[in-house]
N, C-alpha and C. Protein backbone atom coordinates (compact mmCIF):
# COMPACT_ATOMS: atom_id res chain seq x y z
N UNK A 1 -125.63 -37.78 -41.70
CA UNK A 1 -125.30 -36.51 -41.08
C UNK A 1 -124.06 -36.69 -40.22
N UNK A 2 -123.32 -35.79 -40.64
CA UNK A 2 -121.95 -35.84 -39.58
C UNK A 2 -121.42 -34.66 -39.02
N UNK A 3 -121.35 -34.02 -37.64
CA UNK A 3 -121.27 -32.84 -37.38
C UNK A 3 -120.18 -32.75 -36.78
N UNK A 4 -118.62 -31.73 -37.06
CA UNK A 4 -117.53 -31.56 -36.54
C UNK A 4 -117.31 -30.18 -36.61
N UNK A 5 -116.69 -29.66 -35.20
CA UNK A 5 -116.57 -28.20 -35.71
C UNK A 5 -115.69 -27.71 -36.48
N UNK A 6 -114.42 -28.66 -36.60
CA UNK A 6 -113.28 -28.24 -37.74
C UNK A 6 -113.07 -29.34 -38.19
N UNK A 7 -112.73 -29.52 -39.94
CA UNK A 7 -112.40 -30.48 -40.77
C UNK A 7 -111.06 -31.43 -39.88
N UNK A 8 -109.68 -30.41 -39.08
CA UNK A 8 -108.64 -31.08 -38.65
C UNK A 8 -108.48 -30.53 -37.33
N UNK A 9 -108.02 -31.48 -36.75
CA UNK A 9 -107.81 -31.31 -35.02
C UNK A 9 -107.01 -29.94 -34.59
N UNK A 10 -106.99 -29.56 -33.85
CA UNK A 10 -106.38 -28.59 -33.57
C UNK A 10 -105.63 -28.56 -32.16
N UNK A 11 -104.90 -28.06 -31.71
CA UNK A 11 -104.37 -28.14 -30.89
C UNK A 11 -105.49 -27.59 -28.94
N UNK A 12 -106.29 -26.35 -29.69
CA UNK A 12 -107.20 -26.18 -28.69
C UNK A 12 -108.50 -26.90 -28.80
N UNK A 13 -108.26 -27.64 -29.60
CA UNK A 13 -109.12 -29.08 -28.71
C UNK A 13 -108.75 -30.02 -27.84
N UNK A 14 -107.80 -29.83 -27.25
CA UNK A 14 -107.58 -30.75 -26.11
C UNK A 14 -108.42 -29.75 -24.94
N UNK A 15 -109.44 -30.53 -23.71
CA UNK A 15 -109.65 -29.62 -22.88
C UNK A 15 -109.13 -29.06 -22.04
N UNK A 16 -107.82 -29.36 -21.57
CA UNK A 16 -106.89 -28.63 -20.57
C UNK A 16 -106.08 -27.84 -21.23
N UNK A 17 -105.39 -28.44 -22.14
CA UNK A 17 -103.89 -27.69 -22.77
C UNK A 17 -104.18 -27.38 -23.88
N UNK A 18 -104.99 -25.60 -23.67
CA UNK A 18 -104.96 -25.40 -25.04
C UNK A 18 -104.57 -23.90 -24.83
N UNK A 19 -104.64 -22.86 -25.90
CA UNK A 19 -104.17 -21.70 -25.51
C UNK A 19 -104.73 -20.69 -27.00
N UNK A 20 -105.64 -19.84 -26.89
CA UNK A 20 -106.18 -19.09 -28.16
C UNK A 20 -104.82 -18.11 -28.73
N UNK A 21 -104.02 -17.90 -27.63
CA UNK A 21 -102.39 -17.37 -28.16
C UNK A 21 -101.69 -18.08 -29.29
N UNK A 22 -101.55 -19.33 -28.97
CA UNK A 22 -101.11 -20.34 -29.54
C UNK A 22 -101.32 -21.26 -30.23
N UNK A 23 -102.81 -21.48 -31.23
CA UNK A 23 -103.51 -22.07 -31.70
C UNK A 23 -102.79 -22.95 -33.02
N UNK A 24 -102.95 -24.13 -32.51
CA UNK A 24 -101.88 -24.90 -34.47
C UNK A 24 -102.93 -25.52 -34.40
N UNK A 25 -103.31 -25.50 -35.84
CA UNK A 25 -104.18 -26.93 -36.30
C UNK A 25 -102.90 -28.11 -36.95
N UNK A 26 -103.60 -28.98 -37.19
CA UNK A 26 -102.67 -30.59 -37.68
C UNK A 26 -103.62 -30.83 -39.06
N UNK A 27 -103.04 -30.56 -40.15
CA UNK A 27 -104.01 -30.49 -41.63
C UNK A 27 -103.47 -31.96 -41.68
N UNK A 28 -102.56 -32.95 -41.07
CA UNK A 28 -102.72 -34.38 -41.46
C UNK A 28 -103.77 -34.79 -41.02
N UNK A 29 -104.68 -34.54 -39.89
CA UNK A 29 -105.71 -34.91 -39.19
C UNK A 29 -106.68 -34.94 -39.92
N UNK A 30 -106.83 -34.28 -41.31
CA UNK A 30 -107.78 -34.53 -42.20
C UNK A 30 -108.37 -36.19 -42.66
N UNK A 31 -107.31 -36.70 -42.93
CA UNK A 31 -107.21 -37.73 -43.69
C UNK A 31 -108.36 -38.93 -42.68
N UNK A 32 -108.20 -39.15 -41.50
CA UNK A 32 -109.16 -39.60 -40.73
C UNK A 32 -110.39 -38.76 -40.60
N UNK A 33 -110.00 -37.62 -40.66
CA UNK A 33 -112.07 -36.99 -40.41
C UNK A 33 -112.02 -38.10 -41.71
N UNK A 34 -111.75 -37.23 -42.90
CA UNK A 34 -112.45 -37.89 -44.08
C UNK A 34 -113.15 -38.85 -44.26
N UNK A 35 -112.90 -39.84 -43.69
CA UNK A 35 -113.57 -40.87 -43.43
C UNK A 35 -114.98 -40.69 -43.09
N UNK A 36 -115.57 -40.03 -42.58
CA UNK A 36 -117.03 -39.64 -42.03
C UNK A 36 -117.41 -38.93 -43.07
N UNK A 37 -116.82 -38.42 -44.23
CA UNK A 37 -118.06 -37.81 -45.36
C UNK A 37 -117.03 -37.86 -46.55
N UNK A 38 -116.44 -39.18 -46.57
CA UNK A 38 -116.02 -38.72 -48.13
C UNK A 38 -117.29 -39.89 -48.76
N UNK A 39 -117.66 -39.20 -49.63
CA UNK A 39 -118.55 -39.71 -50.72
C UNK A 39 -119.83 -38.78 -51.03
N UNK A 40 -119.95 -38.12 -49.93
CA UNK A 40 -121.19 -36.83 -49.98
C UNK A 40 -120.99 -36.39 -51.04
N UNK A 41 -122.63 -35.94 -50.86
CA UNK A 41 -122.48 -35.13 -51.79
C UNK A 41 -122.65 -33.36 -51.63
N UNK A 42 -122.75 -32.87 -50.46
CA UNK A 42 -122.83 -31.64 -50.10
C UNK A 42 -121.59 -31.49 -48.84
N UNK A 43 -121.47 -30.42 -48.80
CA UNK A 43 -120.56 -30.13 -47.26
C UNK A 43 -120.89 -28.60 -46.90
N UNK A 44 -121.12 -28.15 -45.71
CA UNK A 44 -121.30 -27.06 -45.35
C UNK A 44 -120.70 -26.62 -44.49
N UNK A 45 -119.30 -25.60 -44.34
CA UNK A 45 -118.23 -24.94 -44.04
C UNK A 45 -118.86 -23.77 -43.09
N UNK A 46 -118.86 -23.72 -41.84
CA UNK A 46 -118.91 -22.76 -40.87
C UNK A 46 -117.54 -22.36 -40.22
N UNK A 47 -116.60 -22.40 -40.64
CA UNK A 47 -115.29 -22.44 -39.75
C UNK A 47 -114.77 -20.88 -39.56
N UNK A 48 -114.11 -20.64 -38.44
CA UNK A 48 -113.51 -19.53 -37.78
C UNK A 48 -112.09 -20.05 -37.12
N UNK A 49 -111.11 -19.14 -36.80
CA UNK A 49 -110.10 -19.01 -36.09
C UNK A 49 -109.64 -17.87 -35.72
């Protein structure tokens, strides 16, 4: 079981400097989650922005 709220980091995940105005995610940041569920065999997608 591996629980993250978004596949790639985002910029309002830092806890001070973040801003819902200004929101960037980083889709390179994938490549390290991956690591925590590549080989599954299910994935379940709750995501919002």
């Amino acid at each position: 079981f591996y629980w993250a709220p978004f596949l790639v980091e985002s910029k309002s995940d830092h806890p001070k400097m973040h801003s819902i105005l200004n929101q960037i995610i980083m889709p390179d940041s994938i490549v390290k989650h991956a690591e925590n569920w590549r080989g599954v065999d299910v994935l379940i997608f709750n995501t919002y922005i």
